[in-house]
N, C-alpha and C. Protein backbone atom coordinates (compact mmCIF):
# COMPACT_ATOMS: atom_id res chain seq x y z
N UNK A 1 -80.41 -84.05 56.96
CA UNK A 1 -81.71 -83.42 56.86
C UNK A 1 -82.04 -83.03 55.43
N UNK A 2 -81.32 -82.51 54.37
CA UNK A 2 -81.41 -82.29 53.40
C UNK A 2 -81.50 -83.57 52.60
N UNK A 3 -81.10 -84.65 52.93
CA UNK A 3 -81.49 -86.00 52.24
C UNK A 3 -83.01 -86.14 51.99
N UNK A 4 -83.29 -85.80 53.48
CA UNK A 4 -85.39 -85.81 53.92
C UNK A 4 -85.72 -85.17 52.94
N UNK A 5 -85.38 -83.23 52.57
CA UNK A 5 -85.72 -82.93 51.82
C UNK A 5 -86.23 -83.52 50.32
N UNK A 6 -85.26 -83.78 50.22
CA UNK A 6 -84.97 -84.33 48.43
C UNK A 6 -85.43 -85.67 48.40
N UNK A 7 -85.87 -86.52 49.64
CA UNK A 7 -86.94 -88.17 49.36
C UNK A 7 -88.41 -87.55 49.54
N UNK A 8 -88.84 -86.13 50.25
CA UNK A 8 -90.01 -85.87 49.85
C UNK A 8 -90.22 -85.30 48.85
N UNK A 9 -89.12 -84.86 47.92
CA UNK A 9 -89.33 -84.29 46.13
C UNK A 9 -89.03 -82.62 46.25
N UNK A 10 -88.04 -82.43 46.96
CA UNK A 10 -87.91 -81.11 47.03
C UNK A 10 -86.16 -81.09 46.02
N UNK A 11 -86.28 -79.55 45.92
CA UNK A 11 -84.83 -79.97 44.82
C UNK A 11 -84.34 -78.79 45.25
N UNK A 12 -82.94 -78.59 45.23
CA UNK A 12 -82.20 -77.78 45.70
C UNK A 12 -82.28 -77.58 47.16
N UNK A 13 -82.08 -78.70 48.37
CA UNK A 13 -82.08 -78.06 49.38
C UNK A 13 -81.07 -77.56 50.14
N UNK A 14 -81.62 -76.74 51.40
CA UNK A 14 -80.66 -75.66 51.95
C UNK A 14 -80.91 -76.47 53.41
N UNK A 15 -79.99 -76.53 54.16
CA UNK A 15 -80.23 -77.04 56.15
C UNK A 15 -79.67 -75.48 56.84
N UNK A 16 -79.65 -75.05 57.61
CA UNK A 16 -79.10 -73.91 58.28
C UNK A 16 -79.56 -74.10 59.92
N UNK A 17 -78.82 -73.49 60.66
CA UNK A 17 -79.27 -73.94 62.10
C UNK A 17 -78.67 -72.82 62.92
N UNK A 18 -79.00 -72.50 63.72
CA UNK A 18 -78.30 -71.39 64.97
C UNK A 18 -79.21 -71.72 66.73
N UNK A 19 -78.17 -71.52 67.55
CA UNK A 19 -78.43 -72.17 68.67
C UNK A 19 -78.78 -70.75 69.23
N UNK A 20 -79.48 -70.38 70.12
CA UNK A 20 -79.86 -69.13 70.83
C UNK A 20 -80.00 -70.09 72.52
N UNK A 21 -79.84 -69.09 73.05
CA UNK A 21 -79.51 -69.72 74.68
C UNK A 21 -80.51 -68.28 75.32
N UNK A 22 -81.77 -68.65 76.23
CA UNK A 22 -82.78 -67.87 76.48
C UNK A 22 -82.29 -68.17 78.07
N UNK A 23 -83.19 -67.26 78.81
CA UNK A 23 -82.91 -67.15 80.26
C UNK A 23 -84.26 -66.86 80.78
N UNK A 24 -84.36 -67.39 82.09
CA UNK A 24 -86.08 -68.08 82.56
C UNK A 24 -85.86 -67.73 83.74
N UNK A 25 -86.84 -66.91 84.53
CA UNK A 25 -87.08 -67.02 85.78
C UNK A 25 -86.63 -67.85 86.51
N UNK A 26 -87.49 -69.08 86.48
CA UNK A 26 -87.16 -70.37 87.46
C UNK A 26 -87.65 -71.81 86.05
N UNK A 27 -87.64 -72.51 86.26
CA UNK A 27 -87.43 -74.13 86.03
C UNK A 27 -88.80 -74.12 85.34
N UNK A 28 -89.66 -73.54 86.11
CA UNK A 28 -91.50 -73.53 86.01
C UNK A 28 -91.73 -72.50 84.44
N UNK A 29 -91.32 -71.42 84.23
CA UNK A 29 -91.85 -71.01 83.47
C UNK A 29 -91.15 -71.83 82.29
N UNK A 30 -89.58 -72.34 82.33
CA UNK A 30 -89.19 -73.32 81.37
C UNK A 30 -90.14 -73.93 80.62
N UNK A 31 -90.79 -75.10 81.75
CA UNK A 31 -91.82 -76.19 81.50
C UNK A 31 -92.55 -76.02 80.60
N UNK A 32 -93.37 -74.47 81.16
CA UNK A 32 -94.33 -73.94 80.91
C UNK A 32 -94.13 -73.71 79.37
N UNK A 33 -93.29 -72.90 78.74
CA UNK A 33 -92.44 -72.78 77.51
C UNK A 33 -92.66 -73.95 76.75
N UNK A 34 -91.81 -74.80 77.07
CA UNK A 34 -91.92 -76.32 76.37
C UNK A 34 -93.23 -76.91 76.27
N UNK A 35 -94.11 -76.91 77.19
CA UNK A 35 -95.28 -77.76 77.39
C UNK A 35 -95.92 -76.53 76.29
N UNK A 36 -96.11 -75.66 76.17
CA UNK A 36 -96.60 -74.87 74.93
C UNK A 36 -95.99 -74.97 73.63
N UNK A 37 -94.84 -75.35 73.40
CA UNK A 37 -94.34 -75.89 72.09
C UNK A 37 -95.16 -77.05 71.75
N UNK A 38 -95.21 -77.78 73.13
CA UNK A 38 -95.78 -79.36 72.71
C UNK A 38 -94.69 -80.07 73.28
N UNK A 39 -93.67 -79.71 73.60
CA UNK A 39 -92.42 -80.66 74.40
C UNK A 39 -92.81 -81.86 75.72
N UNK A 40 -94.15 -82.48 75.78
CA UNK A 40 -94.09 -83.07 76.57
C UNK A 40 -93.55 -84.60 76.52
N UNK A 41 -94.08 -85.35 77.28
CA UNK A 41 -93.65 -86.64 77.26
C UNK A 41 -94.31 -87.36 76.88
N UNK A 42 -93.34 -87.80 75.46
CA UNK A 42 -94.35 -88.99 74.18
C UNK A 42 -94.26 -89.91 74.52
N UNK A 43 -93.55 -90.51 75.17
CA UNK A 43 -93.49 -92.08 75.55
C UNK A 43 -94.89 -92.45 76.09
N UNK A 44 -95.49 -93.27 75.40
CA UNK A 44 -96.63 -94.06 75.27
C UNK A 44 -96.99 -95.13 76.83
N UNK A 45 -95.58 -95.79 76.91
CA UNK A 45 -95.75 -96.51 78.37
C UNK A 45 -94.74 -95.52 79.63
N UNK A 46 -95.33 -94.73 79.26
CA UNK A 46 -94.89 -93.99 80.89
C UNK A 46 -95.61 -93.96 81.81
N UNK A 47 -95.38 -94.09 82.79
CA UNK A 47 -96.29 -93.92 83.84
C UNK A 47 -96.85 -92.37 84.44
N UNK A 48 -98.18 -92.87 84.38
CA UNK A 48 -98.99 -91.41 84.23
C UNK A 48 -99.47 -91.01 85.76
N UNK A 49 -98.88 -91.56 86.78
CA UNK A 49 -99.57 -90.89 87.80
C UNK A 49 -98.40 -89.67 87.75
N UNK A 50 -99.02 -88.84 88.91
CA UNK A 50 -98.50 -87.50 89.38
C UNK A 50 -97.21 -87.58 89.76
N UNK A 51 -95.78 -87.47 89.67
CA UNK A 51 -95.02 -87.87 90.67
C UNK A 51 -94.47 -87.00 92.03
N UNK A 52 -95.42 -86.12 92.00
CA UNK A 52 -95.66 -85.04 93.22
C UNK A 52 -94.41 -83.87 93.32
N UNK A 53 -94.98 -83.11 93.86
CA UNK A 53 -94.30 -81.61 93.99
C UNK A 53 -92.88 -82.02 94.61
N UNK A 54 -92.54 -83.09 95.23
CA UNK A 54 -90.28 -82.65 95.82
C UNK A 54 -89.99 -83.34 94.41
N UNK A 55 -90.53 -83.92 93.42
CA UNK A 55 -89.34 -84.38 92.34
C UNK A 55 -89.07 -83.07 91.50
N UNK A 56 -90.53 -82.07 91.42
CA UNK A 56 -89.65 -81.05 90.43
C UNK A 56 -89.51 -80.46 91.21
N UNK A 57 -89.41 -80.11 92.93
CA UNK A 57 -88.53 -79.13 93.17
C UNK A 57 -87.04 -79.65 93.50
N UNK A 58 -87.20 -80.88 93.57
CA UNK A 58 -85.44 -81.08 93.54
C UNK A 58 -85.13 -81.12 92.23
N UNK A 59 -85.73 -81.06 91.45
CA UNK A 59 -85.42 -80.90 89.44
C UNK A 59 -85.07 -79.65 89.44
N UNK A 60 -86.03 -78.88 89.71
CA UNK A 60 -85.45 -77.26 89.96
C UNK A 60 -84.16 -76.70 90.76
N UNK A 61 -83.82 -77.53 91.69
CA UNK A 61 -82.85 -77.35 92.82
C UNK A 61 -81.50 -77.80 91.94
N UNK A 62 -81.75 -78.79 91.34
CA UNK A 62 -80.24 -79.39 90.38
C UNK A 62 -80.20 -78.45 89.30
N UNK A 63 -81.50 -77.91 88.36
CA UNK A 63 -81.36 -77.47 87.20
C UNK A 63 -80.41 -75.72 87.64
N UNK A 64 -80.92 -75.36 88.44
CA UNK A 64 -80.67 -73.81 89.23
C UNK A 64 -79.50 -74.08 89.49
N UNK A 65 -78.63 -75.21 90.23
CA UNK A 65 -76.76 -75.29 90.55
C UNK A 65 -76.56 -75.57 89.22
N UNK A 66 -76.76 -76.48 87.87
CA UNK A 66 -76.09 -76.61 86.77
C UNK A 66 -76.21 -75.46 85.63
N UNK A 67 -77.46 -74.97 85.87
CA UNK A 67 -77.61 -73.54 84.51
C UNK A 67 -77.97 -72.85 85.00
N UNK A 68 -77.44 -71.99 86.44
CA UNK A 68 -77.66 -70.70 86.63
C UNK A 68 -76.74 -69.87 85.77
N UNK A 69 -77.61 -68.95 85.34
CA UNK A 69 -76.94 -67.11 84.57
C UNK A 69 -75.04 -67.45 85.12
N UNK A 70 -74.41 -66.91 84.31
CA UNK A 70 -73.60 -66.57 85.32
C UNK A 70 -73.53 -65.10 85.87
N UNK A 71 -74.38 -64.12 85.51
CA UNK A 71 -74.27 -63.01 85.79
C UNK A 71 -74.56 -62.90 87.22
N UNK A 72 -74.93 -64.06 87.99
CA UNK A 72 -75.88 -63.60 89.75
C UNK A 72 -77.07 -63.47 89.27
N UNK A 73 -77.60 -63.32 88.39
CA UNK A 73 -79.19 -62.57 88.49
C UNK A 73 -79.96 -64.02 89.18
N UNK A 74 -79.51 -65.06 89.21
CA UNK A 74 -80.75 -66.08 89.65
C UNK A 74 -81.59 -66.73 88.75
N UNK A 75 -81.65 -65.92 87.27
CA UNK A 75 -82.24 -66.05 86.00
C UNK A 75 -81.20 -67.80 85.79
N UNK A 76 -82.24 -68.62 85.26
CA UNK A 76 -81.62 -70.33 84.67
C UNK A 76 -81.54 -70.24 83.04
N UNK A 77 -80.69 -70.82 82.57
CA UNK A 77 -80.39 -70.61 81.16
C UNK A 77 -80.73 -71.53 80.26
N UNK A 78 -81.62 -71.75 79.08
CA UNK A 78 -81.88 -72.91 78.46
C UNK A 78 -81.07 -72.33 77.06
N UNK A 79 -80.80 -73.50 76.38
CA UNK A 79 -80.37 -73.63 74.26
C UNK A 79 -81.35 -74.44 73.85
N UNK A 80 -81.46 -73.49 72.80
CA UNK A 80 -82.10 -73.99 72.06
C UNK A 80 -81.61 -74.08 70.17
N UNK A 81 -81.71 -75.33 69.76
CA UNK A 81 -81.54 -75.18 68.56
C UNK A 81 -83.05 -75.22 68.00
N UNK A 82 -82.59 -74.20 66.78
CA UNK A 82 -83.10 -73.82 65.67
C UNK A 82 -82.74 -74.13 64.00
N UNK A 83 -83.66 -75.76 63.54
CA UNK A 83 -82.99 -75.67 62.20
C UNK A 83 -84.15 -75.44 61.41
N UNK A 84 -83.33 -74.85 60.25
CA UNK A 84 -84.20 -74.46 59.27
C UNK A 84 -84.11 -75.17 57.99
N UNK A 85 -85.20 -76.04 57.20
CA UNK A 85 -84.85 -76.55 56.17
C UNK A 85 -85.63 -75.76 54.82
N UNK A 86 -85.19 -75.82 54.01
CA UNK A 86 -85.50 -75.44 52.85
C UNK A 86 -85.55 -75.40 51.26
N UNK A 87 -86.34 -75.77 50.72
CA UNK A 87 -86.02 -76.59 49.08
C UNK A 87 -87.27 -76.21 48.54
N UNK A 88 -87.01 -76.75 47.07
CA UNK A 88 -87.87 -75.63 46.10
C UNK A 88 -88.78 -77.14 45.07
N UNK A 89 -90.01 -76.92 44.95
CA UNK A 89 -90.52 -77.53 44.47
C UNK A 89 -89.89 -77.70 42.70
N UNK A 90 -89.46 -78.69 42.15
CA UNK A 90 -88.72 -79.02 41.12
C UNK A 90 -88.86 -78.21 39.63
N UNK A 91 -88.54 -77.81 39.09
CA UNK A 91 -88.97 -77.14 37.85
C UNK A 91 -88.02 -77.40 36.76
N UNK A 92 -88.60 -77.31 35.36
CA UNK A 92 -87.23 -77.12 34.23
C UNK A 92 -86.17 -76.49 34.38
N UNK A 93 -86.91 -75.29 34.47
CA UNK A 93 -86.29 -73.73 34.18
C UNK A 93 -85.09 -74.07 35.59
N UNK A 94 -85.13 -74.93 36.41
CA UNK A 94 -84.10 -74.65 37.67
C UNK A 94 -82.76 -74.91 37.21
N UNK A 95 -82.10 -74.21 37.96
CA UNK A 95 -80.41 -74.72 37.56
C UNK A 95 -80.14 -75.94 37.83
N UNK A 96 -78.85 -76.26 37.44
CA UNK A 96 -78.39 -78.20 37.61
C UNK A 96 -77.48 -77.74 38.29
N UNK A 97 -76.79 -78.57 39.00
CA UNK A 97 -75.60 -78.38 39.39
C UNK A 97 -74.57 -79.06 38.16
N UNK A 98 -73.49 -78.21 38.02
CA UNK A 98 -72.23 -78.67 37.03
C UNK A 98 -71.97 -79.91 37.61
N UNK A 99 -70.80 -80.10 36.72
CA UNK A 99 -69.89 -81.61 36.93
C UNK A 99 -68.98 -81.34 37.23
N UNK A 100 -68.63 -81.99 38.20
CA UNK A 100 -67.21 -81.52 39.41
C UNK A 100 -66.04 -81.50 38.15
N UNK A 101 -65.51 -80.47 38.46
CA UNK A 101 -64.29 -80.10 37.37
C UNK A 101 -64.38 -79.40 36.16
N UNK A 102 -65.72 -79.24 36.01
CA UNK A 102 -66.04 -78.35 35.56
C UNK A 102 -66.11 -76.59 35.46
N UNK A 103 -65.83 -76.61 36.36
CA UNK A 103 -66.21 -74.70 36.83
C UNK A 103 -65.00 -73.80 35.60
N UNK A 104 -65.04 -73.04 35.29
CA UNK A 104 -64.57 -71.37 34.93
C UNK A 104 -63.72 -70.73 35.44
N UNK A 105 -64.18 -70.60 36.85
CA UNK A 105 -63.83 -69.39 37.55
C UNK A 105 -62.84 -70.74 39.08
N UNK A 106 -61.53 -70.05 39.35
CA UNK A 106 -61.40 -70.85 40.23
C UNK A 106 -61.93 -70.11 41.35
N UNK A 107 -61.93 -71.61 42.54
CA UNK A 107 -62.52 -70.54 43.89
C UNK A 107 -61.49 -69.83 44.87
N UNK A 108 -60.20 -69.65 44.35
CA UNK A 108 -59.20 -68.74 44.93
C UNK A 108 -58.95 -67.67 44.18
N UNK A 109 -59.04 -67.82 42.77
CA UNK A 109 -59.65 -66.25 42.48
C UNK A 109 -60.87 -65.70 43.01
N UNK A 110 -61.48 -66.14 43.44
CA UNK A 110 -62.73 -65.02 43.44
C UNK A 110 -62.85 -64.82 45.00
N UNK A 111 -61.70 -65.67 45.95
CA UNK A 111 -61.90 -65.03 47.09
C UNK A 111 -60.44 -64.35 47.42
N UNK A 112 -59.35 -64.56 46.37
CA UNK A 112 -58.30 -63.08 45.61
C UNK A 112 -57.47 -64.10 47.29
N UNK A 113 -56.97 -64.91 47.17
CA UNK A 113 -56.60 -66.08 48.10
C UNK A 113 -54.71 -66.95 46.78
N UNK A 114 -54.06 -67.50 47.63
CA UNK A 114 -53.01 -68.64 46.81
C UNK A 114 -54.32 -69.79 47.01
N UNK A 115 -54.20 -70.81 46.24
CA UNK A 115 -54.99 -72.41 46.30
C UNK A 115 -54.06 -72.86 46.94
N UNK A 116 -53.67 -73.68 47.87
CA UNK A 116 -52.85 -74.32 48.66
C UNK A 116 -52.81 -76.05 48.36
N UNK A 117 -51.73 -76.80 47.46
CA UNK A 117 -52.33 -77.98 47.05
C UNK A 117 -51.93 -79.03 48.08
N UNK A 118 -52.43 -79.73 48.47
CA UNK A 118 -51.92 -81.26 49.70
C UNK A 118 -50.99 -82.34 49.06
């Protein structure tokens, strides 16, 4: 992802990500969730009729035995990842990165560590 960054002209980028796991009534307000992000279905040749009320309640019936809470509450559990990208429009004044072997400071002093060699 940070490659993307830096082919649209960004410099110095950062990727970071954290997964959060939310808990939903039932299956429906899920949908509901997603279909408000925009999560629906892009596929272009799908077939667009209705496919009627027992496919999502047996969708609901499988989703409820595989991600129920485990607490009992009945509450269904979704994850979600979250990434975050981030980079800085290019400037002089920005730092470079050194040349490997270069550094000063080793990085087992400064985390007060032995270097362990292979």
């Amino acid at each position: 992802m940070g490659a993307l960054l830096q082919r649209a002209g960004f410099a110095l980028p950062v990727v970071d990500s954290e997964t959060l796991t939310i808990t939903y009534e039932n299956i429906f307000r899920l949908m509901a969730d997603l279909r408000g992000m925009g999560g629906g279905n892009a596929v272009l040749a799908r077939h667009k009729a209705n496919p009627g009320k027992a496919l999502f309640m047996r969708a609901a019936d499988i989703y409820t035995r595989n991600y129920a809470e485990k607490s009992g509450s009945g509450r269904i559990e979704a994850s979600i990842e979250i990434i975050y990208l981030i980079g800085w429009a290019p400037h002089e004044t920005q730092q470079k990165p050194l040349r490997p072997g270069s550094a000063k400071t080793r990085l087992a002093d400064a985390l007060g560590t032995q270097e362990t060699k292979l």
